[in-house]
C-alpha atoms as a PDB file:
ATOM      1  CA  UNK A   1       6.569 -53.903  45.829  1.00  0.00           C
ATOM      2  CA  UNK A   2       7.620 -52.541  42.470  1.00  0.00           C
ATOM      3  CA  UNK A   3       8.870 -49.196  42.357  1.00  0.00           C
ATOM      4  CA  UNK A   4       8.328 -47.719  38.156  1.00  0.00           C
ATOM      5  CA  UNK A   5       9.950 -44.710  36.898  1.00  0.00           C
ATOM      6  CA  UNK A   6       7.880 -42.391  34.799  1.00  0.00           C
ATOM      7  CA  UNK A   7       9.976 -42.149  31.665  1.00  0.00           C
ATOM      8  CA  UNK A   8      10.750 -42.444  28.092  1.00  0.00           C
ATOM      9  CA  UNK A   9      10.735 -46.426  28.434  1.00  0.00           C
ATOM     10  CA  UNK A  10       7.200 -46.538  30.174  1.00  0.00           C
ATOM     11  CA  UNK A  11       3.563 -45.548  27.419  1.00  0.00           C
ATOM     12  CA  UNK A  12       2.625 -42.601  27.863  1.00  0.00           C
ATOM     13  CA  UNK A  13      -0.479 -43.555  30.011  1.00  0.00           C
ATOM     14  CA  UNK A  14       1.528 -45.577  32.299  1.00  0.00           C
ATOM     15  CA  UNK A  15       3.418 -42.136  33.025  1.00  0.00           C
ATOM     16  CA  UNK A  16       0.522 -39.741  33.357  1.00  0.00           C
ATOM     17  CA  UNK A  17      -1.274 -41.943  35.868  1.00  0.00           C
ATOM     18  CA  UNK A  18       2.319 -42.176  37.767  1.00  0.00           C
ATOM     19  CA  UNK A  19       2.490 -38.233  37.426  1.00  0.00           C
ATOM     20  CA  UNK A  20      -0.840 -37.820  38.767  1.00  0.00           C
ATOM     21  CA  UNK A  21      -0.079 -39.477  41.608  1.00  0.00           C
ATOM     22  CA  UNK A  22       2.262 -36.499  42.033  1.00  0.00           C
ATOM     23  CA  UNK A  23       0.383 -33.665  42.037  1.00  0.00           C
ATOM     24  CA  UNK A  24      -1.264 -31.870  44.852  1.00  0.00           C
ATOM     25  CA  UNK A  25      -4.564 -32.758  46.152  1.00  0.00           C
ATOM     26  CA  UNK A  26      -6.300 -30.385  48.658  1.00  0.00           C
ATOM     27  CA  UNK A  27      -8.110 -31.769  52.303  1.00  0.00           C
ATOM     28  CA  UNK A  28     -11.310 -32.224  50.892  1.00  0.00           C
ATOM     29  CA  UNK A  29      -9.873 -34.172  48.182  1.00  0.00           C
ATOM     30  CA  UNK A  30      -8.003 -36.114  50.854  1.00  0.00           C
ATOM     31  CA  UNK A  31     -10.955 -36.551  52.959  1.00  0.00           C
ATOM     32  CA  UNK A  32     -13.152 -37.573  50.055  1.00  0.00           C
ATOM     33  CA  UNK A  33     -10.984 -40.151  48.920  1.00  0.00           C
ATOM     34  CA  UNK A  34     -11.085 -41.515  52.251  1.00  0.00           C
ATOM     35  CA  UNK A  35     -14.678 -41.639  52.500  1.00  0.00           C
ATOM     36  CA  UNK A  36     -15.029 -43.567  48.944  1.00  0.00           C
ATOM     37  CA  UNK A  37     -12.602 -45.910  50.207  1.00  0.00           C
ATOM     38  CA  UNK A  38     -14.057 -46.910  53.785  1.00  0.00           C
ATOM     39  CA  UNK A  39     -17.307 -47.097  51.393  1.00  0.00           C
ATOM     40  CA  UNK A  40     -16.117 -49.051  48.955  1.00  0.00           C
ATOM     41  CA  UNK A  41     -14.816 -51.894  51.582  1.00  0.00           C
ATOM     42  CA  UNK A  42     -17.921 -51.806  53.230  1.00  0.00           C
ATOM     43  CA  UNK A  43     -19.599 -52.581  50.164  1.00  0.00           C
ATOM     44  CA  UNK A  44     -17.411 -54.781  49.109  1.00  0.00           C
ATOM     45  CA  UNK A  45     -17.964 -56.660  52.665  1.00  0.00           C
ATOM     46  CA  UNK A  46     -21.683 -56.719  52.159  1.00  0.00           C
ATOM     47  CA  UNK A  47     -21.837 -58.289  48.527  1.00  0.00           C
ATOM     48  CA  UNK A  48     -19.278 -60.880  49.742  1.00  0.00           C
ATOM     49  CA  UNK A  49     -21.889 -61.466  53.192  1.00  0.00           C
ATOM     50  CA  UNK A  50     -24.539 -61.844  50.372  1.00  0.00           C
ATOM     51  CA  UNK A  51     -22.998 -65.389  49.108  1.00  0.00           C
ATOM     52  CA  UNK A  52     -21.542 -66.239  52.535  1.00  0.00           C
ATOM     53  CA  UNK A  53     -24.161 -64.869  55.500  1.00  0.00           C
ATOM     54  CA  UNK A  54     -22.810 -67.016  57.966  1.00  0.00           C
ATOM     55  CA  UNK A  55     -19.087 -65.660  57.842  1.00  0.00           C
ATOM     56  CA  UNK A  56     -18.306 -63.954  61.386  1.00  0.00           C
ATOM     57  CA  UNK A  57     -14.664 -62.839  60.480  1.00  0.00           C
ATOM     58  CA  UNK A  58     -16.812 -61.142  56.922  1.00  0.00           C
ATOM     59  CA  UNK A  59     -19.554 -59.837  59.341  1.00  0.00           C
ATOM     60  CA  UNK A  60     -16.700 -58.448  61.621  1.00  0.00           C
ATOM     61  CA  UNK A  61     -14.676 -56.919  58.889  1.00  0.00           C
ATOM     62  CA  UNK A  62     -18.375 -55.173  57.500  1.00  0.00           C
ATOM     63  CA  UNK A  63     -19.332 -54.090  60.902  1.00  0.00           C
ATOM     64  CA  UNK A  64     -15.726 -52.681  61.499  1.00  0.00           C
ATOM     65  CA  UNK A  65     -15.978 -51.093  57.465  1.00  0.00           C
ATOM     66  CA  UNK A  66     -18.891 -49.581  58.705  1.00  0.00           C
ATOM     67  CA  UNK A  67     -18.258 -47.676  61.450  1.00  0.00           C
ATOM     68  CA  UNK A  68     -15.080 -46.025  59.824  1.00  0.00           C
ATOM     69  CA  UNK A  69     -17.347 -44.996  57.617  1.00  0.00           C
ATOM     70  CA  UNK A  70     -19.317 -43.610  59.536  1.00  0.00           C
ATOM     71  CA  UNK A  71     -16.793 -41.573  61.184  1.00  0.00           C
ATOM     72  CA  UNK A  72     -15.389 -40.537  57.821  1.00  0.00           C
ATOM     73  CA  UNK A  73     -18.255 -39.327  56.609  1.00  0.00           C
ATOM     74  CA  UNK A  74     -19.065 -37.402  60.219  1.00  0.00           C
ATOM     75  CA  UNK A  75     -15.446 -36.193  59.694  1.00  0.00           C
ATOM     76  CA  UNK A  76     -15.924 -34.623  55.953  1.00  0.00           C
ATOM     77  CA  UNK A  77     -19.258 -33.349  57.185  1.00  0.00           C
ATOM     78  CA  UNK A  78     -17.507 -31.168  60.236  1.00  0.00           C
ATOM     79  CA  UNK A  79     -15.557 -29.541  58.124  1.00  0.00           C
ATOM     80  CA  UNK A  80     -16.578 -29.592  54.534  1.00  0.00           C
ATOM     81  CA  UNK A  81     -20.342 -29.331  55.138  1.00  0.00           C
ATOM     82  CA  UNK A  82     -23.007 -31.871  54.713  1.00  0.00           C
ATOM     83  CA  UNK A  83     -22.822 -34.511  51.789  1.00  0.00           C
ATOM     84  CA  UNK A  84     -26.876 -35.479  51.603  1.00  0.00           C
ATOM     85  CA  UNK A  85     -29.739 -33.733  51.451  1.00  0.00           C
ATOM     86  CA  UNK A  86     -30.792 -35.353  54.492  1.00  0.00           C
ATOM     87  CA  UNK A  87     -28.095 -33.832  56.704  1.00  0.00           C
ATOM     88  CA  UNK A  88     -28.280 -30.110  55.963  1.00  0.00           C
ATOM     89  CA  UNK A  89     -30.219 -27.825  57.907  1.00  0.00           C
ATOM     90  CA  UNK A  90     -29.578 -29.010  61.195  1.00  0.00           C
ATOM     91  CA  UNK A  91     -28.380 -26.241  62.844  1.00  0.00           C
ATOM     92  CA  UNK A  92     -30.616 -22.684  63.355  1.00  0.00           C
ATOM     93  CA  UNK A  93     -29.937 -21.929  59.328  1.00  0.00           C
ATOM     94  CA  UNK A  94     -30.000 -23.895  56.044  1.00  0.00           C
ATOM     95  CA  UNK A  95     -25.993 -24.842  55.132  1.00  0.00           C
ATOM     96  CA  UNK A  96     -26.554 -26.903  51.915  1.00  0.00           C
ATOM     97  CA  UNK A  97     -25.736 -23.701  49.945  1.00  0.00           C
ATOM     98  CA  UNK A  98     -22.756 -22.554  52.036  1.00  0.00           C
ATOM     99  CA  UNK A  99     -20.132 -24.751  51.308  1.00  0.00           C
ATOM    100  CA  UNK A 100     -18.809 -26.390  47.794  1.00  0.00           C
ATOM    101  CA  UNK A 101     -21.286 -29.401  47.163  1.00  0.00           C
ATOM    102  CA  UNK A 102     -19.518 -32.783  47.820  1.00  0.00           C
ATOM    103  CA  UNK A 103     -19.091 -33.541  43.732  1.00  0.00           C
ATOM    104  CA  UNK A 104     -17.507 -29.925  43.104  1.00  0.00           C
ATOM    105  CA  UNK A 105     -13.516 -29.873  42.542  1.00  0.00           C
ATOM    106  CA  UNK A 106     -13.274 -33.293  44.162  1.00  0.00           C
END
């Protein structure tokens, strides 16, 4: 793996996107990350199962993709609040307005 040094020698760009690789990132951002990521493979998965439906090790890999995201996004929901609509309100009160909305300072 190549390691790069953000300095004089590398464009600017090059260094800002190593620097921001640097800088702090709270939980949330953490756990959102994580949740765009499980998503994105899952995706991913499913567009490739589109072309090739009778791939089991694809079909595996989605179904496995899946279910991480799942419990991603049941993660990020326990303790950042719900993400959709759809999954507020299920307790004795309406949370959609207590916590930050998923798109807010992530």
């Amino acid at each position: 793996m190549w390691r790069w040094h953000a300095g004089p020698s590398l464009p600017i760009w090059i260094s800002r996107l190593l620097e921001r690789r640097r800088c702090a990132v709270t939980e949330q951002q953490q756990a959102m990350q994580e949740l765009r990521r499980r998503e994105f493979a899952m995706i991913d998965a499913g567009m490739y199962l589109d072309g090739h439906p009778e791939d089991e090790t694809a079909l595996q890999y989605f179904r496995a993709m899946s279910k991480k995201h799942q419990q991603a996004e049941e993660m990020y929901q326990k303790h950042f609040g719900p993400l959709y609509l759809s999954n507020a309100g299920t307790g004795k009160r309406w949370d959609w307005i207590d916590e930050p909305w998923p798109w807010e300072g992530v």
